[in-house]
N, C-alpha and C. Protein backbone atom coordinates (compact mmCIF):
# COMPACT_ATOMS: atom_id res chain seq x y z
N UNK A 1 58.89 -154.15 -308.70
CA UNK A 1 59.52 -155.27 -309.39
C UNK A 1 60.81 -155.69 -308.70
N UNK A 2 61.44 -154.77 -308.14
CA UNK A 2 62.89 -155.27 -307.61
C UNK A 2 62.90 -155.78 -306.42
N UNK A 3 61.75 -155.96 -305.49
CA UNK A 3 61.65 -156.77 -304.63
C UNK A 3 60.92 -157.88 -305.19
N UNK A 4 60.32 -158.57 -305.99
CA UNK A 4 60.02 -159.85 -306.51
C UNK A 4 61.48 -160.12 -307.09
N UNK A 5 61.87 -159.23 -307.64
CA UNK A 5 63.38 -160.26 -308.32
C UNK A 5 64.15 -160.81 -307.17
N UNK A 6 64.34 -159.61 -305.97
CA UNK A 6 65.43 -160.15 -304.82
C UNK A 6 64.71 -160.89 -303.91
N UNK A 7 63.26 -161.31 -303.95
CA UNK A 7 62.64 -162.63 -303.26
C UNK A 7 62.76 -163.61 -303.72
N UNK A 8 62.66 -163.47 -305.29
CA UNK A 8 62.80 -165.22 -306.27
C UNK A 8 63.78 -165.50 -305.84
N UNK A 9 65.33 -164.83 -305.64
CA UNK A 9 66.35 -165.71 -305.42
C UNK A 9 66.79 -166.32 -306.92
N UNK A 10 66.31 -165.58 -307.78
CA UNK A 10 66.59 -165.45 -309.53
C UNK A 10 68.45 -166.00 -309.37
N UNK A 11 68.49 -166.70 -310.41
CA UNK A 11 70.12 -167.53 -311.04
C UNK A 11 69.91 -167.03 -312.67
N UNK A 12 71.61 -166.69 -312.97
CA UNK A 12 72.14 -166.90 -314.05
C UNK A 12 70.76 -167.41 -315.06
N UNK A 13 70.22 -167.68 -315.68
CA UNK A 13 69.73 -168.28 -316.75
C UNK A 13 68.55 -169.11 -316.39
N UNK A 14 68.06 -168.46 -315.39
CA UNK A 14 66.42 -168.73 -315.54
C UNK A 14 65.55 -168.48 -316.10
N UNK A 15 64.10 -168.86 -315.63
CA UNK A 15 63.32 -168.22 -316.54
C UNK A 15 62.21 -167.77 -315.46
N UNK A 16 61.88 -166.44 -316.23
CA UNK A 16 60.80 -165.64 -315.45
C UNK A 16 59.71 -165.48 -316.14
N UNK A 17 58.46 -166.15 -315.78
CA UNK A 17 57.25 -165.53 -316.39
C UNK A 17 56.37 -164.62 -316.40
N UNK A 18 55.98 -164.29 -317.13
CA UNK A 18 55.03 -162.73 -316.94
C UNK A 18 53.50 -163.34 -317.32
N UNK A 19 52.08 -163.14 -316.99
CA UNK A 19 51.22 -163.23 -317.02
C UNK A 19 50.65 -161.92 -317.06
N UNK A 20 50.03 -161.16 -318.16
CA UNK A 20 49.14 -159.84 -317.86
C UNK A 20 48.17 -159.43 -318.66
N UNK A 21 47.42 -159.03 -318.08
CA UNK A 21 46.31 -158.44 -319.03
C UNK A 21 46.06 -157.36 -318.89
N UNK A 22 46.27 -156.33 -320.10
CA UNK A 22 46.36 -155.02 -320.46
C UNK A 22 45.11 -154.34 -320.11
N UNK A 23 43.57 -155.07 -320.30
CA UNK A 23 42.39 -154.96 -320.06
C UNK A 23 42.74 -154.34 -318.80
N UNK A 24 43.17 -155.48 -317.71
CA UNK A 24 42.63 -154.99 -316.34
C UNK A 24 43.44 -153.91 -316.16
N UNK A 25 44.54 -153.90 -316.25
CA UNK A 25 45.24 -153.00 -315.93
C UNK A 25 44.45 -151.72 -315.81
N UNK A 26 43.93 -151.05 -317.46
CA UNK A 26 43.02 -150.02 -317.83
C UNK A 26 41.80 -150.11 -316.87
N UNK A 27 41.39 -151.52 -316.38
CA UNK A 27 40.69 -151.58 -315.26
C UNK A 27 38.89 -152.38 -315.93
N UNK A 28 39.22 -152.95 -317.20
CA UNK A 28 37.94 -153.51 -317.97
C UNK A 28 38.23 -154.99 -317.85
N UNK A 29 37.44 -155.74 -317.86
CA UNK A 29 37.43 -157.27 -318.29
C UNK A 29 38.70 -157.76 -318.83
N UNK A 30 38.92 -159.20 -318.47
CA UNK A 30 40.19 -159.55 -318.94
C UNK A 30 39.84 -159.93 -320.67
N UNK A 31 40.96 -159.66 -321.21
CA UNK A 31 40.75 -159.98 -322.98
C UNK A 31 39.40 -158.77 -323.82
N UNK A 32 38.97 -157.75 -323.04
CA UNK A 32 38.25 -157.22 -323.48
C UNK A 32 39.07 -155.34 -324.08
N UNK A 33 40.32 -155.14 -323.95
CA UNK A 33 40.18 -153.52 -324.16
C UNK A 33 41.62 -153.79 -324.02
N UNK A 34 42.11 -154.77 -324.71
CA UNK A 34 43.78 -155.06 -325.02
C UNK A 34 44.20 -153.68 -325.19
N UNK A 35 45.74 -153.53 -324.77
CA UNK A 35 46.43 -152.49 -325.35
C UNK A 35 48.02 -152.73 -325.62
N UNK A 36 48.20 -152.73 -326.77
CA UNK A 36 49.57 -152.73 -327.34
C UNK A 36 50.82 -152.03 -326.69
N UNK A 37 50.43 -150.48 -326.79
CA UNK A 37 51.03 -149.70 -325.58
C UNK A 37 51.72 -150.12 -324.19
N UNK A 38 50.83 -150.25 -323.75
CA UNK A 38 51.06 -151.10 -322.06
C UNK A 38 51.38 -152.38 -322.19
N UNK A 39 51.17 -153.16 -323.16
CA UNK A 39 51.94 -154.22 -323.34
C UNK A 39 53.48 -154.39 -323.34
N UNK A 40 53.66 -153.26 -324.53
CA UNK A 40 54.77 -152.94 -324.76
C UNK A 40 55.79 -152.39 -323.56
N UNK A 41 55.00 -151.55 -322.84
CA UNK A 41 55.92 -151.00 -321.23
C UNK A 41 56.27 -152.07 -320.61
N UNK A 42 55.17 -152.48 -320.34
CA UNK A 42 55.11 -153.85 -319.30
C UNK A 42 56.43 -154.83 -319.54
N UNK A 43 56.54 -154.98 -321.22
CA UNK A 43 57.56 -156.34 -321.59
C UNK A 43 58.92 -155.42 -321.64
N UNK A 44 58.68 -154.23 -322.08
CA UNK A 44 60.24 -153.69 -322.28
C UNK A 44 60.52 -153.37 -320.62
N UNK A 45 60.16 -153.07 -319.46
CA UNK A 45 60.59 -152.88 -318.34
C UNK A 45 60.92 -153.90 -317.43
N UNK A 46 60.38 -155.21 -317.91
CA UNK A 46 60.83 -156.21 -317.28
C UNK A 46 61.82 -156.57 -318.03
N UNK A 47 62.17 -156.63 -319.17
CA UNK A 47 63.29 -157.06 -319.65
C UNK A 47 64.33 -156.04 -319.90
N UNK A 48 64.41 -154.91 -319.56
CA UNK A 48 65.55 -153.79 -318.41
C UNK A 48 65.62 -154.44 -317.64
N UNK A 49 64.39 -155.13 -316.87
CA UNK A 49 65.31 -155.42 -315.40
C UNK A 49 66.13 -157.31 -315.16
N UNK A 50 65.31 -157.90 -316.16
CA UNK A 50 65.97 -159.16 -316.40
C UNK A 50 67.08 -159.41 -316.95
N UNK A 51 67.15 -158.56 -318.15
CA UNK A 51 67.90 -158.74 -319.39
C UNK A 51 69.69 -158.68 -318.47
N UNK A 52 70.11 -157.55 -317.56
CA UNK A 52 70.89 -157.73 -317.05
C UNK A 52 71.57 -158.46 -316.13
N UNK A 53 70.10 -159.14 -315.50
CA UNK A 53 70.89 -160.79 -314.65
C UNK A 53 71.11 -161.78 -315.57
N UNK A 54 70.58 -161.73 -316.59
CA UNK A 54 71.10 -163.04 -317.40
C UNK A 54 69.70 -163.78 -317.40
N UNK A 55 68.37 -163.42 -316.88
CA UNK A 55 67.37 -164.35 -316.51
C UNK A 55 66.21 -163.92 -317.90
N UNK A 56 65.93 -165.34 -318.15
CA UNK A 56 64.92 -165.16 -319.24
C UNK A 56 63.45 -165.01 -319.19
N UNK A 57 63.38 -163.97 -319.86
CA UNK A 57 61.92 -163.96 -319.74
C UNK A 57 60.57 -164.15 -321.51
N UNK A 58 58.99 -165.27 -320.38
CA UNK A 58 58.39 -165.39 -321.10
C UNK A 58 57.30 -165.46 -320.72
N UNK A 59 56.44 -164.79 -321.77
CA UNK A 59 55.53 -164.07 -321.73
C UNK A 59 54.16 -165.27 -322.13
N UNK A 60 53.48 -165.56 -321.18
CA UNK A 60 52.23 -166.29 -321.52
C UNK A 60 50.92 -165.30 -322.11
N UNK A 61 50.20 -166.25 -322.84
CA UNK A 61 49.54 -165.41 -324.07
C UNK A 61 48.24 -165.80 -323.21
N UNK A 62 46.89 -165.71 -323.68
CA UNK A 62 45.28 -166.22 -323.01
C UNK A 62 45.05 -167.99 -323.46
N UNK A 63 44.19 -168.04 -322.80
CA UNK A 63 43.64 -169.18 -323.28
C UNK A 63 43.18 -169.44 -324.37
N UNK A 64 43.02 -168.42 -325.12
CA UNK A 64 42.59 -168.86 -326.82
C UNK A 64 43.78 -169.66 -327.41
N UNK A 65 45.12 -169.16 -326.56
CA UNK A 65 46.65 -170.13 -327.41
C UNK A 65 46.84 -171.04 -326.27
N UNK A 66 46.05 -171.40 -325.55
CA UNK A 66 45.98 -172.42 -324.54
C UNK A 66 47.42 -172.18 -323.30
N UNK A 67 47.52 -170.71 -323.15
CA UNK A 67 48.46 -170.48 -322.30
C UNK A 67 49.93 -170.45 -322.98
N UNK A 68 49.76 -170.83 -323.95
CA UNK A 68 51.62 -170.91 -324.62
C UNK A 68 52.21 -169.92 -324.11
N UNK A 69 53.52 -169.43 -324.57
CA UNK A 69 54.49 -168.48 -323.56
C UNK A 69 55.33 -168.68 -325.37
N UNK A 70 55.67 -166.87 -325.27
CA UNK A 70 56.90 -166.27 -326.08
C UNK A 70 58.00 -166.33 -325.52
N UNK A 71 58.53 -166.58 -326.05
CA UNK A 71 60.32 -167.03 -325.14
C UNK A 71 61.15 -166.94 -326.35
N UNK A 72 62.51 -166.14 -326.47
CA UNK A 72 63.78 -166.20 -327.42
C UNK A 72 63.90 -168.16 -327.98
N UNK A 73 63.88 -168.22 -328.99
CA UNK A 73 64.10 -169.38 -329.29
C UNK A 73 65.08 -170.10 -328.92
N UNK A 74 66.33 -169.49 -328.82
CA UNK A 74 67.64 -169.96 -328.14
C UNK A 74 67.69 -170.57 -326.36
N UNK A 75 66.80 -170.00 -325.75
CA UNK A 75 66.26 -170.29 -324.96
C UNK A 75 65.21 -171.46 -324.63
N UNK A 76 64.63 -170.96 -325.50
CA UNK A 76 63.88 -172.86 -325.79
C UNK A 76 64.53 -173.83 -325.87
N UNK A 77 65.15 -173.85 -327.11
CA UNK A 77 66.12 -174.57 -327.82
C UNK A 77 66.63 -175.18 -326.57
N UNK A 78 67.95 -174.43 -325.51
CA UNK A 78 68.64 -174.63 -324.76
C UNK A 78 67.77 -175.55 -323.67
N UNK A 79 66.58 -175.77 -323.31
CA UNK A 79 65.50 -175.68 -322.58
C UNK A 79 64.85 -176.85 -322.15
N UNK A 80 65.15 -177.15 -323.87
CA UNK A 80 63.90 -178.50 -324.45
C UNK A 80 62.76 -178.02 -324.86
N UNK A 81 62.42 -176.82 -324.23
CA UNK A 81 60.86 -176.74 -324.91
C UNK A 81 60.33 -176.77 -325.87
N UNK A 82 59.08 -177.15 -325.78
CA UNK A 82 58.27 -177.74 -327.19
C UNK A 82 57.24 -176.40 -327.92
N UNK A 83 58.05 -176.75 -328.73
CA UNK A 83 57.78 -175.09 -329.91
C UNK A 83 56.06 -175.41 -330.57
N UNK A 84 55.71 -174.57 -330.67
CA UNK A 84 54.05 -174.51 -330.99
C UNK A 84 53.96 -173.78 -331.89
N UNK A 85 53.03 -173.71 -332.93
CA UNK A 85 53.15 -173.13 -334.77
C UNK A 85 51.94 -172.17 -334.64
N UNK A 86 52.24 -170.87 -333.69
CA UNK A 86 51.55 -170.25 -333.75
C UNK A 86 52.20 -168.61 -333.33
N UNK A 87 51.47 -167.81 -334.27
CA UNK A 87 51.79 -166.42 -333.85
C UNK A 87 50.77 -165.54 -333.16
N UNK A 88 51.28 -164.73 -331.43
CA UNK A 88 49.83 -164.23 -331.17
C UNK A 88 49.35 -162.96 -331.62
N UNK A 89 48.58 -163.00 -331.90
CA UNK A 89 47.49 -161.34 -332.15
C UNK A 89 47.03 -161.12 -330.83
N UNK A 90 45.92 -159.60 -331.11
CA UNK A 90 45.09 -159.13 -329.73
C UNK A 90 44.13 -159.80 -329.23
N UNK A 91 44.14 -160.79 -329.74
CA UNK A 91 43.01 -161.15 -329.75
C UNK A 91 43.17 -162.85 -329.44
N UNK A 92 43.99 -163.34 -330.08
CA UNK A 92 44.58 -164.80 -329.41
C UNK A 92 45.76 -164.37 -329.07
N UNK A 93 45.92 -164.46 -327.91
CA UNK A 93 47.42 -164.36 -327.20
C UNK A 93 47.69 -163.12 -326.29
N UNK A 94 46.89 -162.14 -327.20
CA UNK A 94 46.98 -160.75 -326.12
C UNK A 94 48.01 -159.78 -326.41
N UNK A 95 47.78 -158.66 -326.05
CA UNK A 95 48.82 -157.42 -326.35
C UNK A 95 49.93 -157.84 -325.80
N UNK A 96 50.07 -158.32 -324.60
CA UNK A 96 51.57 -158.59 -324.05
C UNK A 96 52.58 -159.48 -324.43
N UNK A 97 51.86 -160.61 -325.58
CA UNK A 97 52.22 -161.83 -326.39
C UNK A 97 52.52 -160.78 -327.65
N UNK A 98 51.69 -160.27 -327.84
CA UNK A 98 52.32 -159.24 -329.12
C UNK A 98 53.54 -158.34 -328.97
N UNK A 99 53.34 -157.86 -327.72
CA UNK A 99 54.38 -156.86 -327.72
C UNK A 99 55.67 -157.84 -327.56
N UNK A 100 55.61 -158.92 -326.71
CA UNK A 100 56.77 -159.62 -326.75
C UNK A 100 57.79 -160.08 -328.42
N UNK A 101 56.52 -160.43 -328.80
CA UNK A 101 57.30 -160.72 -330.12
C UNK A 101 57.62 -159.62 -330.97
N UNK A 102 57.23 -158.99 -330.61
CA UNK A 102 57.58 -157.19 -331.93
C UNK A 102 59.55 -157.13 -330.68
N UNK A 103 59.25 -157.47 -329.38
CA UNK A 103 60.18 -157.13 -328.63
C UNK A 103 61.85 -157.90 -328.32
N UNK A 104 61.22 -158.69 -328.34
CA UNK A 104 62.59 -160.11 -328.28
C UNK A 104 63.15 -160.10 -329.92
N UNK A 105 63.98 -160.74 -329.85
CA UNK A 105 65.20 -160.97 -330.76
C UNK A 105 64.84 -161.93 -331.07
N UNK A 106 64.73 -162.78 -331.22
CA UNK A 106 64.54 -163.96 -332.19
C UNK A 106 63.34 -164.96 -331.28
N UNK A 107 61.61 -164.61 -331.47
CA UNK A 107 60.88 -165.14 -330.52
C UNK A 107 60.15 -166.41 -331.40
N UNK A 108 60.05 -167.27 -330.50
CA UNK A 108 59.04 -168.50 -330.32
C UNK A 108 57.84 -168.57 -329.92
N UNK A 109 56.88 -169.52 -329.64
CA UNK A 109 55.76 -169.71 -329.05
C UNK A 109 56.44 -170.89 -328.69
N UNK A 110 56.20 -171.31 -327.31
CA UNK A 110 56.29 -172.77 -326.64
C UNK A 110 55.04 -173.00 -325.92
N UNK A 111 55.05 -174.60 -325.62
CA UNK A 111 53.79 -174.99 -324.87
C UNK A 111 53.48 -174.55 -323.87
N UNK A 112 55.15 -174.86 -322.73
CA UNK A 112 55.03 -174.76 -321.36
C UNK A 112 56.50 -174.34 -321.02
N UNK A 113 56.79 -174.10 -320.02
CA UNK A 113 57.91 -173.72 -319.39
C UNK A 113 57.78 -173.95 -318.31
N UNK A 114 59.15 -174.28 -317.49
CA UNK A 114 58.82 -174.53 -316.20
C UNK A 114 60.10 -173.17 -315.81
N UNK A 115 59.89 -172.10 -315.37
CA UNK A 115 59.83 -170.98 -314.68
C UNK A 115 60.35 -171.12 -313.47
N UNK A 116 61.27 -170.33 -313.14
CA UNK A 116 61.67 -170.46 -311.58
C UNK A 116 60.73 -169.84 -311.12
N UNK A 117 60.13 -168.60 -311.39
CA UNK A 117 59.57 -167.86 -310.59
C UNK A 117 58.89 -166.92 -311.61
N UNK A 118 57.86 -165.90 -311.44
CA UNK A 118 56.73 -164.90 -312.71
C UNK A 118 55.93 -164.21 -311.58
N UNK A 119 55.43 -163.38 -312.21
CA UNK A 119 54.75 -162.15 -312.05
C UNK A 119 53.44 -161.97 -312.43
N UNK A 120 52.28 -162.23 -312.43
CA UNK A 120 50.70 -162.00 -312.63
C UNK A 120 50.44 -160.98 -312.58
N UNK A 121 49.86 -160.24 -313.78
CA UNK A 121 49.23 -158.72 -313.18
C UNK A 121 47.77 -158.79 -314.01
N UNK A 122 47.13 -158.81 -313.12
CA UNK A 122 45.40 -159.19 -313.27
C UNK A 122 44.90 -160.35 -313.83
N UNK A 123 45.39 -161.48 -312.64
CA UNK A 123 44.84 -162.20 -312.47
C UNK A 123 45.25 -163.64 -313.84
N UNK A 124 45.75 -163.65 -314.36
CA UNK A 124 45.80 -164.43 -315.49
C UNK A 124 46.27 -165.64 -315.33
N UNK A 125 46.78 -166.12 -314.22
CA UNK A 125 46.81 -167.19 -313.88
C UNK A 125 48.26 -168.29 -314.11
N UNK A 126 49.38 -167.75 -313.51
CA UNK A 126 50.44 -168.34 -314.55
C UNK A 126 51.00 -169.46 -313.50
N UNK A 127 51.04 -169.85 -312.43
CA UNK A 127 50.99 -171.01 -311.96
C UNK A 127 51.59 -172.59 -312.84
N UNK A 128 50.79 -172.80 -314.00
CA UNK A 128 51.11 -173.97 -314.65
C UNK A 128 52.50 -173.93 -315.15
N UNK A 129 52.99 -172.72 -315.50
CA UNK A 129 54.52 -172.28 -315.69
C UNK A 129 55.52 -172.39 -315.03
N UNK A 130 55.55 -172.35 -313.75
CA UNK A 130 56.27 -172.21 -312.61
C UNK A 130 56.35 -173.81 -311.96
N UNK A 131 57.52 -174.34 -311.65
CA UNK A 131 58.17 -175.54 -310.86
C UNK A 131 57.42 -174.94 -309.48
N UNK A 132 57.08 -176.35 -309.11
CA UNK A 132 57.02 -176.96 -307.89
C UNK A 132 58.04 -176.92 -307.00
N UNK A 133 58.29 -176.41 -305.83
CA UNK A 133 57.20 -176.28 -305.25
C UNK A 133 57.36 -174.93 -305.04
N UNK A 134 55.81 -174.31 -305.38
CA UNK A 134 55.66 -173.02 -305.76
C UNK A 134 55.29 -171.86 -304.14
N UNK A 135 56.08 -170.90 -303.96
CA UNK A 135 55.96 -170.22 -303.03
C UNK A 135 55.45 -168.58 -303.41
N UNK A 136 54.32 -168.28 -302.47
CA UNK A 136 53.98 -166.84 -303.01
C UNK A 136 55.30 -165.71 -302.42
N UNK A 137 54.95 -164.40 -303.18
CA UNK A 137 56.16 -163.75 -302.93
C UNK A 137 54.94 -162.18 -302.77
N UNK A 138 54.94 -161.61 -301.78
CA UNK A 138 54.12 -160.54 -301.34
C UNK A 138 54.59 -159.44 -302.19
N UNK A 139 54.22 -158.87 -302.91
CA UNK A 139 54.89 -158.02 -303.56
C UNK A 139 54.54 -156.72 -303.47
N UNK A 140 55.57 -155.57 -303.09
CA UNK A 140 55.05 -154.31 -302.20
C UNK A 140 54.24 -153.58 -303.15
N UNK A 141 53.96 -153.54 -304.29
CA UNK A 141 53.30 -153.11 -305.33
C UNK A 141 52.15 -154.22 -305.26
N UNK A 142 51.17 -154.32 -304.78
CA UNK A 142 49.69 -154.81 -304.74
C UNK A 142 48.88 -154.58 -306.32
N UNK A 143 48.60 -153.72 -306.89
CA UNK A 143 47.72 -153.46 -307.57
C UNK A 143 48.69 -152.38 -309.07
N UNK A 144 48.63 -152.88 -310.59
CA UNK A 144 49.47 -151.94 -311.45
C UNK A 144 48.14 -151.21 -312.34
N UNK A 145 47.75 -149.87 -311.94
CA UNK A 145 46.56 -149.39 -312.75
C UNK A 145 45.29 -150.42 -311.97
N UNK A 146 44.69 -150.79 -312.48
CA UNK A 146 43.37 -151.13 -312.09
C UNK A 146 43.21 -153.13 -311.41
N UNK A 147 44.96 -153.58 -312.36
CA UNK A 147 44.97 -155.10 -312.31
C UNK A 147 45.51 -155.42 -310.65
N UNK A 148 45.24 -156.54 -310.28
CA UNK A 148 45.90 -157.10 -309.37
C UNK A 148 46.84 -157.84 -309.63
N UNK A 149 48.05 -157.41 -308.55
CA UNK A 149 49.78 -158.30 -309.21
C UNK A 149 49.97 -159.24 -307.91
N UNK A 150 49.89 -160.34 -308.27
CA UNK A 150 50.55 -161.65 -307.73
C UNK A 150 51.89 -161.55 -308.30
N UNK A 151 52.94 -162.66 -307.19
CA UNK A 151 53.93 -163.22 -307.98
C UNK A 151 54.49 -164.40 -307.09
N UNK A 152 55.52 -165.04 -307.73
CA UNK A 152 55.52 -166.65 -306.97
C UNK A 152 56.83 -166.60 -307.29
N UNK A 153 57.41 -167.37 -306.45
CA UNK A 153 58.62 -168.25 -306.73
C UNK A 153 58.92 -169.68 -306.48
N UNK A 154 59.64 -169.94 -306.48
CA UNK A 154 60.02 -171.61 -305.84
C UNK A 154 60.93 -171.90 -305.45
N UNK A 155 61.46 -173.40 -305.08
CA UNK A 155 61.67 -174.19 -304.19
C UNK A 155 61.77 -175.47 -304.54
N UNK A 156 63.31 -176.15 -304.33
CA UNK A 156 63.06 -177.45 -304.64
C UNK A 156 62.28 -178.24 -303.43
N UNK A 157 61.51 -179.25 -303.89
CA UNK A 157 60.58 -180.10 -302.88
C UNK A 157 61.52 -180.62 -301.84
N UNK A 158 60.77 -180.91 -300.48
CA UNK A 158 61.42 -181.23 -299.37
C UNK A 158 61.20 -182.91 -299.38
N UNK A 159 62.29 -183.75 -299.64
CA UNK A 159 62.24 -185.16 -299.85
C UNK A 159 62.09 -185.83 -298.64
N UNK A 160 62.34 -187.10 -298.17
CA UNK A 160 62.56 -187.92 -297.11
C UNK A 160 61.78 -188.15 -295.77
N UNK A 161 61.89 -188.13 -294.94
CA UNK A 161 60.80 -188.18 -293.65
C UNK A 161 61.90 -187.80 -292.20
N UNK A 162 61.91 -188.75 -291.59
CA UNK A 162 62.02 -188.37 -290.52
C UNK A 162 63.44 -188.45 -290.07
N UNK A 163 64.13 -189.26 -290.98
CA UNK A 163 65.99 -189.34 -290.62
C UNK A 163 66.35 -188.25 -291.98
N UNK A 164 65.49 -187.60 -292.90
CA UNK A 164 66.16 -186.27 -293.50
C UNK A 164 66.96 -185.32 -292.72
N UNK A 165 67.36 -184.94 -293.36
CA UNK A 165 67.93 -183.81 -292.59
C UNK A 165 68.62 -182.61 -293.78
N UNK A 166 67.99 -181.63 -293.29
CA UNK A 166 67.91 -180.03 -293.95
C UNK A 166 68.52 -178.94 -293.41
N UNK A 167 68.99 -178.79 -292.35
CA UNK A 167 69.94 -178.29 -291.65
C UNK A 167 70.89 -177.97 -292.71
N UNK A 168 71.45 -177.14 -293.12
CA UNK A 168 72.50 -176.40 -293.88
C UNK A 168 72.11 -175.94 -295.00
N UNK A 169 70.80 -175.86 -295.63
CA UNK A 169 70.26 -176.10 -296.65
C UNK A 169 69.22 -174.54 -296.59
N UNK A 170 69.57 -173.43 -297.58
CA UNK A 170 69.12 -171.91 -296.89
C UNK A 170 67.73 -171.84 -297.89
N UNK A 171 66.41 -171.71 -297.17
CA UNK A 171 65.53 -171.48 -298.71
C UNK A 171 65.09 -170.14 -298.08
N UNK A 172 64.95 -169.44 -299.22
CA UNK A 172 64.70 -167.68 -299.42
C UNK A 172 63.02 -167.89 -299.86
């Protein structure tokens, strides 16, 4: 994890997304053999390691909640994001949507977030979360238990054409 944080190039009061499925991890089908447990590790160890930069983290649920994301409401709030009237179970949203909310301090469901940068662990797909323009981040930890871990960061887009100029301008 601490080389995805020092690749994002993480600021003060971002936001970090997490994508996971407890299934694969254990190494079964995604949404099939949820676990609360490992949910629970998963969200409390990233937020040890967030909670002290100041960077926020949120947790996208399955496609049964159409991808929504748990996020501190104050955070939303601060955000703009658009709050959604739903609470997740194991079953819509997933152990890691559960554990988030048993975990955070005052949690939400939002639609979308736009994410500096998140973490995938088996496969779940968190992409739609994450600003443009999105850069992969190799992460020396390949595989957590049975899931495969992606992770991404970003990048503001490169504007102009041919009298631009980018020269002084450092992207990590």
């Amino acid at each position: 994890m601490d080389n995805i944080i020092e690749k994002a190039n993480l600021k003060e009061n971002d936001v970090f997304v997490l994508g996971c499925s407890t299934s694969e991890v254990m190494g079964h089908q995604i949404g099939k053999h949820s676990s609360l447990e490992i949910g629970e590790l998963i969200v409390q160890t990233l937020l040890n390691k967030l909670n002290p930069l100041n960077v926020h983290l949120a947790v996208q649920g399955c496609e049964h909640l159409n991808r929504s994301l748990v996020i501190e409401s104050e955070v939303a709030e601060s955000k703009g994001y658009e709050e959604v009237w739903v609470r997740p179970s194991l079953h819509a949203g997933g152990a890691t949507s559960v554990s988030a909310f048993k975990l955070f301090k005052n949690p939400i469901e939002v639609m979308a977030v736009q994410a500096k940068a998140g973490i995938d662990i088996g496969d779940t797909f968190i992409g739609m979360h994450v600003k443009s323009v999105q850069v992969p981040i190799r992460p020396t930890i390949k595989t957590l238990g049975h899931a495969h871990v992606t992770a991404v960061t970003s990048r503001p887009r490169y504007v102009g054409g041919p009298r631009a100029i980018y020269e002084g301008i450092e992207i990590k």
